[in-house]
C-alpha atoms as a PDB file:
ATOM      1  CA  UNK A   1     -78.436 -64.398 -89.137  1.00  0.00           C
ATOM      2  CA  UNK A   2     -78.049 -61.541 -91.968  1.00  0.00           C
ATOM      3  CA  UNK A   3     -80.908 -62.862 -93.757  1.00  0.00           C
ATOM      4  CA  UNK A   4     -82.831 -62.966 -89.946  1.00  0.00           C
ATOM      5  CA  UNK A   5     -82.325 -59.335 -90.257  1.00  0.00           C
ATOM      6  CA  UNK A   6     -83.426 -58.308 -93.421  1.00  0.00           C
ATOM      7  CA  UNK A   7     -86.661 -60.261 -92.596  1.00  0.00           C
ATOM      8  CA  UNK A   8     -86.186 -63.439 -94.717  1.00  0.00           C
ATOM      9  CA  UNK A   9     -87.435 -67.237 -93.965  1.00  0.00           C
ATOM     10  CA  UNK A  10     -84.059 -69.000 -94.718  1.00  0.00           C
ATOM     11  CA  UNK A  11     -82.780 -69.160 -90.986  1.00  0.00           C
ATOM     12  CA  UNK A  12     -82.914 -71.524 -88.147  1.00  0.00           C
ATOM     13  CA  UNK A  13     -83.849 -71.023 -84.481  1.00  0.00           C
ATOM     14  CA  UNK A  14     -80.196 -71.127 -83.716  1.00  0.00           C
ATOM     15  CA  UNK A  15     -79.368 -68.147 -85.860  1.00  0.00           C
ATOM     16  CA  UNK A  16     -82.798 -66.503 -84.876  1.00  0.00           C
ATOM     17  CA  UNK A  17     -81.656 -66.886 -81.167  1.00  0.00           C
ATOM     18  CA  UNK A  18     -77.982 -65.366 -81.854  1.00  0.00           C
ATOM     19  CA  UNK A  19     -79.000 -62.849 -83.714  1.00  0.00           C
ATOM     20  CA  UNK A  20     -81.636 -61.128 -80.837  1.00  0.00           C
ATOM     21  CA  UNK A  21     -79.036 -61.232 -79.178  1.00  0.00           C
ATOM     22  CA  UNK A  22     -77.333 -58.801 -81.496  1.00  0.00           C
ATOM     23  CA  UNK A  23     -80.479 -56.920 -81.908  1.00  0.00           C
ATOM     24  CA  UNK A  24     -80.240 -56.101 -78.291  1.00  0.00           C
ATOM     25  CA  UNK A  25     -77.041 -54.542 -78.756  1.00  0.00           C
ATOM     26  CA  UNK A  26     -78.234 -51.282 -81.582  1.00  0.00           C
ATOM     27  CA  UNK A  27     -80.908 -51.604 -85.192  1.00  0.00           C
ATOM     28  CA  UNK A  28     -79.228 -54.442 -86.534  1.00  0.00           C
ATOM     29  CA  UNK A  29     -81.996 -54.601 -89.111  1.00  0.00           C
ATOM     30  CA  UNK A  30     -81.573 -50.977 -90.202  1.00  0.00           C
ATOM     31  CA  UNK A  31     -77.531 -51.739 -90.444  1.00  0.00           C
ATOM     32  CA  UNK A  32     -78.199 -54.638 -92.701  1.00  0.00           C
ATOM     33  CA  UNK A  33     -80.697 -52.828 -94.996  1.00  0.00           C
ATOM     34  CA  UNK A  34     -78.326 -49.944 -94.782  1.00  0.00           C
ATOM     35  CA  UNK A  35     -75.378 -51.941 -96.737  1.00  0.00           C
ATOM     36  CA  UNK A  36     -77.834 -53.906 -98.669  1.00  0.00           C
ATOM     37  CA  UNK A  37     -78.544 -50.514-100.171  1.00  0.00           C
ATOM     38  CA  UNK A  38     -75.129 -49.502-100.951  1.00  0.00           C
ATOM     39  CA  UNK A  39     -74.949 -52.991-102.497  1.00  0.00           C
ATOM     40  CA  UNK A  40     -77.375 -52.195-104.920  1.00  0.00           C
ATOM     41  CA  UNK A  41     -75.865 -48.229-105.255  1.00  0.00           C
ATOM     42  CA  UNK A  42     -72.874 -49.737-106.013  1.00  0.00           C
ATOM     43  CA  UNK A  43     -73.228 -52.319-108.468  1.00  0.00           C
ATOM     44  CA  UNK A  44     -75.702 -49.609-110.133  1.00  0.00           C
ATOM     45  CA  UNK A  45     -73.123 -47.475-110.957  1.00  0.00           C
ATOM     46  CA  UNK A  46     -70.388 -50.170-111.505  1.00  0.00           C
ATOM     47  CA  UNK A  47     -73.020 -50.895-114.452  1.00  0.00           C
ATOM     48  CA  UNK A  48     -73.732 -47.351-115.776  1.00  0.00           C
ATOM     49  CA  UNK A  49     -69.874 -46.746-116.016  1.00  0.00           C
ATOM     50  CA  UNK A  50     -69.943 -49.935-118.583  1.00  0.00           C
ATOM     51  CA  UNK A  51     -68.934 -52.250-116.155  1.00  0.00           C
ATOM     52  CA  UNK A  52     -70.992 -55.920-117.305  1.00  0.00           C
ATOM     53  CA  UNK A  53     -68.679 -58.280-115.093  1.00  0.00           C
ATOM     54  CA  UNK A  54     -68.966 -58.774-111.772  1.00  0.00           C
ATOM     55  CA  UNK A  55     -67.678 -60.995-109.151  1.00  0.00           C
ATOM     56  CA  UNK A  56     -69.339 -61.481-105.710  1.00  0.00           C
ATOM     57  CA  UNK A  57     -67.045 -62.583-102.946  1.00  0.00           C
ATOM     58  CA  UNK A  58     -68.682 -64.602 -99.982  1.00  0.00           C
ATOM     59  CA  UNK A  59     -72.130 -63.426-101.216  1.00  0.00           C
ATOM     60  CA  UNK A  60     -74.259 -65.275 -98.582  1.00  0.00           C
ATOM     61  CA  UNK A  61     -77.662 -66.442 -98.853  1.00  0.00           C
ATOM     62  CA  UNK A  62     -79.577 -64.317-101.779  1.00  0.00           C
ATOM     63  CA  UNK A  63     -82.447 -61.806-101.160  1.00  0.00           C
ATOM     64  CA  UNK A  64     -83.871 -59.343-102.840  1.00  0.00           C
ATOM     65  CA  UNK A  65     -81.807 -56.834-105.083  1.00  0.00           C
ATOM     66  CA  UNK A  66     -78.865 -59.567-105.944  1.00  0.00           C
ATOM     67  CA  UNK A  67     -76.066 -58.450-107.786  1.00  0.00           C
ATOM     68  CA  UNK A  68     -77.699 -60.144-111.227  1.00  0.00           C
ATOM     69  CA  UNK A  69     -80.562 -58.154-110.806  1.00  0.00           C
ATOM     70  CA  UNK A  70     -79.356 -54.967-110.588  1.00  0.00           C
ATOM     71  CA  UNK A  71     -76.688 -55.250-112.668  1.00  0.00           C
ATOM     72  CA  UNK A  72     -78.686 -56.678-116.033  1.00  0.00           C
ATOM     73  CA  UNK A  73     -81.749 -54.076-115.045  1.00  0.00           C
ATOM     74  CA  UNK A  74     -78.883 -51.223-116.749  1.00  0.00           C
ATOM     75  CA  UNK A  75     -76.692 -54.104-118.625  1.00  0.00           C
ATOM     76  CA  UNK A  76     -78.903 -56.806-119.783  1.00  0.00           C
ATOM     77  CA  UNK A  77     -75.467 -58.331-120.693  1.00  0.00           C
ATOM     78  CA  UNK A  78     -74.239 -58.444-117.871  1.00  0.00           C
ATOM     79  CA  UNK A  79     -72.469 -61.663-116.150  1.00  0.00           C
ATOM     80  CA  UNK A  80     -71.901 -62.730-112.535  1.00  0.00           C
ATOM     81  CA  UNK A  81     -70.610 -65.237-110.600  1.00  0.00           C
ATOM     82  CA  UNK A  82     -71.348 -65.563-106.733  1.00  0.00           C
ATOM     83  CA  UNK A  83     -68.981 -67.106-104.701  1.00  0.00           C
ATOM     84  CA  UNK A  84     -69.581 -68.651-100.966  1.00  0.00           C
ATOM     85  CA  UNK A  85     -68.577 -71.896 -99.130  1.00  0.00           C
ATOM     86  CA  UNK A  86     -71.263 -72.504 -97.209  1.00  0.00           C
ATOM     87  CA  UNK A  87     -73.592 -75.278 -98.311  1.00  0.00           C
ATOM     88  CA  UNK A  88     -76.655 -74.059 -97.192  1.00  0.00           C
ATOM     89  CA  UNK A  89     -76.124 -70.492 -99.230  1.00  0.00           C
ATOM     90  CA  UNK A  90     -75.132 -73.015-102.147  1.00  0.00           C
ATOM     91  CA  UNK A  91     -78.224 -74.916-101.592  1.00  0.00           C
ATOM     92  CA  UNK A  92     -79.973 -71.704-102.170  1.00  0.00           C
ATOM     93  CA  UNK A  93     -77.841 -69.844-104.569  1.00  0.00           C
ATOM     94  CA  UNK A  94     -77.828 -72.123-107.225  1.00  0.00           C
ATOM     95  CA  UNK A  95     -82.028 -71.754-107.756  1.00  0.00           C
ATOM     96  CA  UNK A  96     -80.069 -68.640-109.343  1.00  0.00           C
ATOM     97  CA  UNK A  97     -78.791 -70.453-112.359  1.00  0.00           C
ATOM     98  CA  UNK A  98     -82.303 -70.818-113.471  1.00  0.00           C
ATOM     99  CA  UNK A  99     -82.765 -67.278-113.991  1.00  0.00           C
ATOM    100  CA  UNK A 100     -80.077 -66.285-116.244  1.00  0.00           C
ATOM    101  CA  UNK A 101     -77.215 -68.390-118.034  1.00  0.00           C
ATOM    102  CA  UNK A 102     -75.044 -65.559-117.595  1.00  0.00           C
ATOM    103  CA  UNK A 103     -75.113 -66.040-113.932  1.00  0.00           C
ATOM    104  CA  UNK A 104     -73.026 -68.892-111.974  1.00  0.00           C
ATOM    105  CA  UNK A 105     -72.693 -69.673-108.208  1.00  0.00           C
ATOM    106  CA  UNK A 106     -68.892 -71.258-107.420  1.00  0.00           C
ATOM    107  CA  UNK A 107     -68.441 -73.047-103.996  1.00  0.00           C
ATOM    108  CA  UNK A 108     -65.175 -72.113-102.998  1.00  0.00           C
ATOM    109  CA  UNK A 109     -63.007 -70.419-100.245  1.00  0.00           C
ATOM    110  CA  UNK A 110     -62.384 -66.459-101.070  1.00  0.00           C
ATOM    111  CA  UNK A 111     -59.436 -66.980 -98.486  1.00  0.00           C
ATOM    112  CA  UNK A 112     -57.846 -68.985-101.846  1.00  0.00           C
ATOM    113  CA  UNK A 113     -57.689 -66.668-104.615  1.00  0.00           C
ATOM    114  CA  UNK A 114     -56.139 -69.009-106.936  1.00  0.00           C
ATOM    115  CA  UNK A 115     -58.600 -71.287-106.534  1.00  0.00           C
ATOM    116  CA  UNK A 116     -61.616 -68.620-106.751  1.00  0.00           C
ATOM    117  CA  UNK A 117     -60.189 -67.440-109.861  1.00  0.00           C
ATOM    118  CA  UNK A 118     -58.949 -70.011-111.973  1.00  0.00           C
ATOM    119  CA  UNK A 119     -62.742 -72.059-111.375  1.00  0.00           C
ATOM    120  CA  UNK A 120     -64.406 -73.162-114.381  1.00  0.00           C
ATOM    121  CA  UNK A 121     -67.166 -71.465-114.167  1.00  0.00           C
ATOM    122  CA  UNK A 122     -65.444 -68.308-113.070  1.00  0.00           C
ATOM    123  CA  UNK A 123     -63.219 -68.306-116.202  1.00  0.00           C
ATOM    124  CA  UNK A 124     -66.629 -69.166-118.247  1.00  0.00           C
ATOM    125  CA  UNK A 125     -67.890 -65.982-117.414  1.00  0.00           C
ATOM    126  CA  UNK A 126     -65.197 -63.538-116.330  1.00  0.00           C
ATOM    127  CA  UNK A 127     -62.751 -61.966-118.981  1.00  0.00           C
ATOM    128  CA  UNK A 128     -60.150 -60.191-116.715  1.00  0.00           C
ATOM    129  CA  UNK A 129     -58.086 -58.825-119.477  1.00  0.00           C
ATOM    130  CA  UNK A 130     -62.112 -56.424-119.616  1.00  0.00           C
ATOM    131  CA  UNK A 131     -62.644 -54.117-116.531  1.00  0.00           C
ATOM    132  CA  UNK A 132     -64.506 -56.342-113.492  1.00  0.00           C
ATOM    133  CA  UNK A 133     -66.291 -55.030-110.672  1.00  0.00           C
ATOM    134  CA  UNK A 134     -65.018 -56.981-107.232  1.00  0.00           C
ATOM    135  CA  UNK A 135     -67.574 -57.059-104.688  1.00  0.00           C
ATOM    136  CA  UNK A 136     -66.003 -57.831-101.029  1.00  0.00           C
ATOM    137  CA  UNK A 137     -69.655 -56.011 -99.402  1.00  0.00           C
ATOM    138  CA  UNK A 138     -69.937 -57.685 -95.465  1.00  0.00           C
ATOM    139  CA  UNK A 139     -67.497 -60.485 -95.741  1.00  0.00           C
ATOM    140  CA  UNK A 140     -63.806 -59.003 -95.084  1.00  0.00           C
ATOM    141  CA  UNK A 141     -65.324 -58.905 -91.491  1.00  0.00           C
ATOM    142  CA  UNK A 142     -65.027 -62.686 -91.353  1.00  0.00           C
ATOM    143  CA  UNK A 143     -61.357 -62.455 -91.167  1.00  0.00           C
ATOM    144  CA  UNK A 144     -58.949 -62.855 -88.882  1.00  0.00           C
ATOM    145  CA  UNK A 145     -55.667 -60.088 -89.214  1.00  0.00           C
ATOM    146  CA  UNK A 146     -53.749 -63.194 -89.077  1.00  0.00           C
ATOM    147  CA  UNK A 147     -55.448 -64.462 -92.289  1.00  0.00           C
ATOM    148  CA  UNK A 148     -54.524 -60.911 -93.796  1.00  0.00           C
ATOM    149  CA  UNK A 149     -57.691 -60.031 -95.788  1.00  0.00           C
ATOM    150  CA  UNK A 150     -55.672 -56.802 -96.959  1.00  0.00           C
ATOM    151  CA  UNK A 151     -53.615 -59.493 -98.950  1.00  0.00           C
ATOM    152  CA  UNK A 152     -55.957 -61.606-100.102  1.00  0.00           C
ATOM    153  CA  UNK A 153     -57.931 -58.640-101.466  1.00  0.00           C
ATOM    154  CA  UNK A 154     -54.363 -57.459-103.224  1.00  0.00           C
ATOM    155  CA  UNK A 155     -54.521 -61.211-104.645  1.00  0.00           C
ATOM    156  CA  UNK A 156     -57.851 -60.366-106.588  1.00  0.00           C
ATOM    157  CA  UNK A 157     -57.293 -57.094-107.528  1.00  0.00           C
ATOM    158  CA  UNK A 158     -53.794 -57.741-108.868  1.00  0.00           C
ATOM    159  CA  UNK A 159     -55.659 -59.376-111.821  1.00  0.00           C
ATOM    160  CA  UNK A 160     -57.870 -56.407-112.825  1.00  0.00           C
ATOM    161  CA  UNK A 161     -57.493 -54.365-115.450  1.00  0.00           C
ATOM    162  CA  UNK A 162     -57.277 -50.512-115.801  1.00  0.00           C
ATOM    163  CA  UNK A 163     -61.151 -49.325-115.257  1.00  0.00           C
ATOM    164  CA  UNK A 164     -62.277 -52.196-112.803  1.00  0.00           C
ATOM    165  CA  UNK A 165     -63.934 -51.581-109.697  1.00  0.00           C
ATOM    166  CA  UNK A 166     -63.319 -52.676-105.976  1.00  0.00           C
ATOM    167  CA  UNK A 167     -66.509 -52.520-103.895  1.00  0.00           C
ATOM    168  CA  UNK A 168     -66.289 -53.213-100.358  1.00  0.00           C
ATOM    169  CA  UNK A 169     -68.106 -52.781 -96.838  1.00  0.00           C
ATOM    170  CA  UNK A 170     -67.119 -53.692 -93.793  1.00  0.00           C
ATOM    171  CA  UNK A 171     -68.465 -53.603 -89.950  1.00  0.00           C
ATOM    172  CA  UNK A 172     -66.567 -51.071 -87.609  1.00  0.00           C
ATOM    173  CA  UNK A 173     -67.530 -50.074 -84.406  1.00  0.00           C
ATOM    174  CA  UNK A 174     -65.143 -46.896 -84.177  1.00  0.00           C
ATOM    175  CA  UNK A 175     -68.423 -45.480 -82.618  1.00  0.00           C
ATOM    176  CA  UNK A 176     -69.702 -48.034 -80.355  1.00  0.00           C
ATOM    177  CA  UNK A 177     -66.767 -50.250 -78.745  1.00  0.00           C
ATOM    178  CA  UNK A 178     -68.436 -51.450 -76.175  1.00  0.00           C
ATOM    179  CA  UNK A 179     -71.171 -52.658 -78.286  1.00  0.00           C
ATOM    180  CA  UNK A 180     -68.709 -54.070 -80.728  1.00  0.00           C
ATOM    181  CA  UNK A 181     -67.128 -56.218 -77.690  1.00  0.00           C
ATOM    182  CA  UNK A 182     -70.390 -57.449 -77.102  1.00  0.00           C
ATOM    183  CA  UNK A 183     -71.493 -58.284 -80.824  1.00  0.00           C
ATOM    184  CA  UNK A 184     -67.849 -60.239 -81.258  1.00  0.00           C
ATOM    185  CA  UNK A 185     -68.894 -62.289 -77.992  1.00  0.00           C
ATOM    186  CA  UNK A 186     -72.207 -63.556 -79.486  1.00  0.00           C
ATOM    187  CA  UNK A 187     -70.197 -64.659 -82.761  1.00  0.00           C
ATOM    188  CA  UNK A 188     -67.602 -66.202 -80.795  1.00  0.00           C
ATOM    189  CA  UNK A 189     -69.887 -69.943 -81.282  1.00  0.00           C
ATOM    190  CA  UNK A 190     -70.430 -69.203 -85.196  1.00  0.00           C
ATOM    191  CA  UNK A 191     -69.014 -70.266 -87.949  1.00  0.00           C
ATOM    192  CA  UNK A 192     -66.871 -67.284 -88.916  1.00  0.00           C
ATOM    193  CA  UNK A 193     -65.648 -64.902 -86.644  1.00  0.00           C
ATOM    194  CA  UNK A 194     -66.886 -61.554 -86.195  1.00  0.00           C
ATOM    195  CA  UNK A 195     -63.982 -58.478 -86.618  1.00  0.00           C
ATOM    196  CA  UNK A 196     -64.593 -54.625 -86.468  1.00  0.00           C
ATOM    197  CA  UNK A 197     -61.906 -52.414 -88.052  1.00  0.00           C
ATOM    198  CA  UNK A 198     -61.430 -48.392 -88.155  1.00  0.00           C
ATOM    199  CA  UNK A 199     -61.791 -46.213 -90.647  1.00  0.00           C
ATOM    200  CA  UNK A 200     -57.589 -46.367 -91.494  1.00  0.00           C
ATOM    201  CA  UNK A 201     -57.735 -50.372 -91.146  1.00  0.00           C
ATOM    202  CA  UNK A 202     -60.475 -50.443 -93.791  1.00  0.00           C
ATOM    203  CA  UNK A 203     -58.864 -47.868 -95.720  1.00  0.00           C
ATOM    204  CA  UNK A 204     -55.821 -50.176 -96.875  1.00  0.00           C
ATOM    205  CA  UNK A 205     -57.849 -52.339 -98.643  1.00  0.00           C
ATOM    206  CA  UNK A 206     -57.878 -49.648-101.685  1.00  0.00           C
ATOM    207  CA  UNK A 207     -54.294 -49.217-101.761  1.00  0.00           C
ATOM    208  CA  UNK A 208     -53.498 -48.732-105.268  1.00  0.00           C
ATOM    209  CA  UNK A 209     -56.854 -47.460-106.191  1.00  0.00           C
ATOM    210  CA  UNK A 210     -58.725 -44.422-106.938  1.00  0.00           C
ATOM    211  CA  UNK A 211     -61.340 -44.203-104.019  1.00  0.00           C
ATOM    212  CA  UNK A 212     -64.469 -42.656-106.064  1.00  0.00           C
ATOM    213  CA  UNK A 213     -66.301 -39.929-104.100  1.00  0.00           C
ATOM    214  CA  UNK A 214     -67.629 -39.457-101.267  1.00  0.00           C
ATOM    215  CA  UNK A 215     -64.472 -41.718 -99.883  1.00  0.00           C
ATOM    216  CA  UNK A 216     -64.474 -44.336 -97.597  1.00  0.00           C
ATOM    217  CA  UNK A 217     -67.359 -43.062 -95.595  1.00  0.00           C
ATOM    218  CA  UNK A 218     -70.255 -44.383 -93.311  1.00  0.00           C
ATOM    219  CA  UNK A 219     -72.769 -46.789 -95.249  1.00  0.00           C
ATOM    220  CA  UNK A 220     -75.657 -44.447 -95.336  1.00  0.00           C
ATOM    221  CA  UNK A 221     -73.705 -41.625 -96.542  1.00  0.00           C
ATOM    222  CA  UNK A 222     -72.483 -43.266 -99.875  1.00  0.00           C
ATOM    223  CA  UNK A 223     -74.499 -41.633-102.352  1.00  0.00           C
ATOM    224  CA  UNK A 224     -78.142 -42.072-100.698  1.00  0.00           C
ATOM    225  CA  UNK A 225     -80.644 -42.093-103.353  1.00  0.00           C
ATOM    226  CA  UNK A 226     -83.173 -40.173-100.730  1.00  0.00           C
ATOM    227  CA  UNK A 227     -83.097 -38.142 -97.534  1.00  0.00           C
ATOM    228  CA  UNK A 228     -84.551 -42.007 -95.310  1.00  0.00           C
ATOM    229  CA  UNK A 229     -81.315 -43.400 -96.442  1.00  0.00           C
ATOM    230  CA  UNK A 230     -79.262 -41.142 -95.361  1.00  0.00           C
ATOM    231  CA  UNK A 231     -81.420 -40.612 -91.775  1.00  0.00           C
ATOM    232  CA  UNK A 232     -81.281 -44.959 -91.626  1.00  0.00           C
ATOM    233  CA  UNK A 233     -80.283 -45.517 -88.126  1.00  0.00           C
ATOM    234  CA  UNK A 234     -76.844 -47.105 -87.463  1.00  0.00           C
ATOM    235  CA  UNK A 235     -74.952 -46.004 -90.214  1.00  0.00           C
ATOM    236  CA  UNK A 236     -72.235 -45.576 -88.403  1.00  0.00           C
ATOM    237  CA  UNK A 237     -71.589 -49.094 -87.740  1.00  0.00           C
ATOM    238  CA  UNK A 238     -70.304 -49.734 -91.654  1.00  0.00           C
ATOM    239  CA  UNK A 239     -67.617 -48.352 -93.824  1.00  0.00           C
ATOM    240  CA  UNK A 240     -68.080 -48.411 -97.337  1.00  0.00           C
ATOM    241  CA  UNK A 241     -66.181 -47.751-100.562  1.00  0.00           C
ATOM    242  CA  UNK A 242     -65.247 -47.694-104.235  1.00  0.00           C
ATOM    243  CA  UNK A 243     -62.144 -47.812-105.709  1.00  0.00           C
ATOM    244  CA  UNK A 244     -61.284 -47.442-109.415  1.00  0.00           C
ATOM    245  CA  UNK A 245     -58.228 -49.104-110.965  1.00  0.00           C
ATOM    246  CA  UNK A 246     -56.484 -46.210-113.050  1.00  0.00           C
END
C-alpha cells in the first residue's frame, strides 16, 4: 500500500483496492511523500554529524531516496543494514546488495531485538561500541500497546553509544479522529495492524534522549528544505523526531 502511494509498481490489486480506500479518507500520497522526506532530512543530517552507521527498522519495500543512498551521497563510508520480515520486501530488498557491499538486508522480526541485533550480518556491519543512527520512520505504528513498542525501542537504544541517533515517525490522528477510526477499519484485514498515537504517546519513545530541534513536531515541519514542504498537505497526520544519546 505505502509504495501504492508514493506511485511505485511493486503492489497488487489487493493493496491498490485497500489503499483507495484510504485515499478517500485525506492526501494519503502527500502524507507518505511527506515522511519520505523527513526520511531523507534525517538520515542527511545523521550523516553530516559523522554518523556512517545506520540501522533501518521494518524498512518496507525500497524506493527512491533509501537510507544507503543518502547516507553514502555525504559518507561514502557509510554502512546499513535494512531490516523487514516480509518476504516480498525481502524479495525486493536484497537487489540492494548489488549496489554496495556495505549494505545488507536481514529478515527478521524488529518485535525481537535480540535477534535483530545479534544477526550476522548486522554484527558484520554495525559497531555499536561507534555512535549508530536507529531508524524506527512508519513502522512503530504496526504495534499493538500490548506488544509495548516503547520497550522494544528501549531494547535497541539501550545498546547505543553516547552520540547515536534515534529517528522515528509515526501516524497520529490527534487532528482527524474520525478519519483515523476509519483508516484503522480498512487495516483491520492486513497484515499488521494500523495504530495512531498523540503527540505525548509518541513522545516516550525518546525517553532518555536529547530531542534535537524543532522537537517532536508534525512531519512537514521538521526542518523543510523549502517553503512546498512545509505547505505539503496532511502534515498533520505524522509526528516526527530526533533524539541524540548524550
Amino acid at each position: 500500500m505505502y509504495d501504492y502511494y508514493l506511485g511505485g509498481k511493486d503492489n497488487y490489486q489487493v493493496d491498490r483496492d485497500a489503499a483507495e480506500k484510504i485515499m478517500a479518507l485525506g492526501p494519503s500520497r502527500d502524507i507518505c511523500l511527506a515522511n519520505r522526506g523527513f526520511l531523507g532530512r534525517a538520515v542527511r543530517l545523521a550523516a553530516e554529524r559523522g554518523l556512517r552507521q545506520f540501522l533501518d527498522l521494518g524498512t518496507g519495500l525500497p524506493t527512491q531516496e533509501n537510507v544507503h543512498e543518502v547516507a553514502q551521497r555525504v559518507r561514502p563510508d557509510a554502512h546499513v543494514v535494512y531490516v523487514d520480515y516480509d518476504p516480498v520486501v525481502l524479495a525486493h530488498a536484497r537487489a540492494l546488495r548489488a549496489i554496495d557491499d556495505t549494505t545488507a538486508v536481514v529478515q527478521e522480526d524488529i518485535r525481537r531485538p535480540g535477534e535483530v541485533l545479534d544477526h550476522a550480518e548486522v554484527r558484520r556491519l554495525i559497531d555499536f561500541s561507534e555512535p549508530v543512527a536507529v531508524l524506527f520512520v512508519a513502522i512503530l505504528h504496526c504495534l499493538t500497546d500490548e506488544e509495548d513498542p516503547w520497550d522494544v525501542v528501549r531494547r535497541y537504544t539501550e545498546r547505543l553509544v553516547p552520540g547515536s541517533l534515534l529517528i522515528v515517525s509515526h501516524l497520529t490522528d490527534d487532528a482527524h479522529p474520525e478519519e483515523g477510526a476509519a483508516a484503522r477499519e480498512v487495516y483491520e484485514d492486513a497484515n499488521a495492524p494500523l495504530v495512531h498515537r498523540s503527540h505525548a504517546a509518541i513522545t516516550r519513545f525518546f525517553d532518555g534522549f536529547e530531542v534535537l530541534d524543532p522537537g517532536v513536531t508534525q512531519v512537514n515541519e521538521w526542518r523543510p528544505d523549502n517553503e512546498d514542504e512545509r505547505g505539503r498537505p496532511g502534515g498533520e497526520w505524522f509526528y516526527v523526531g530526533v533524539g541524540h544519546k548524550a
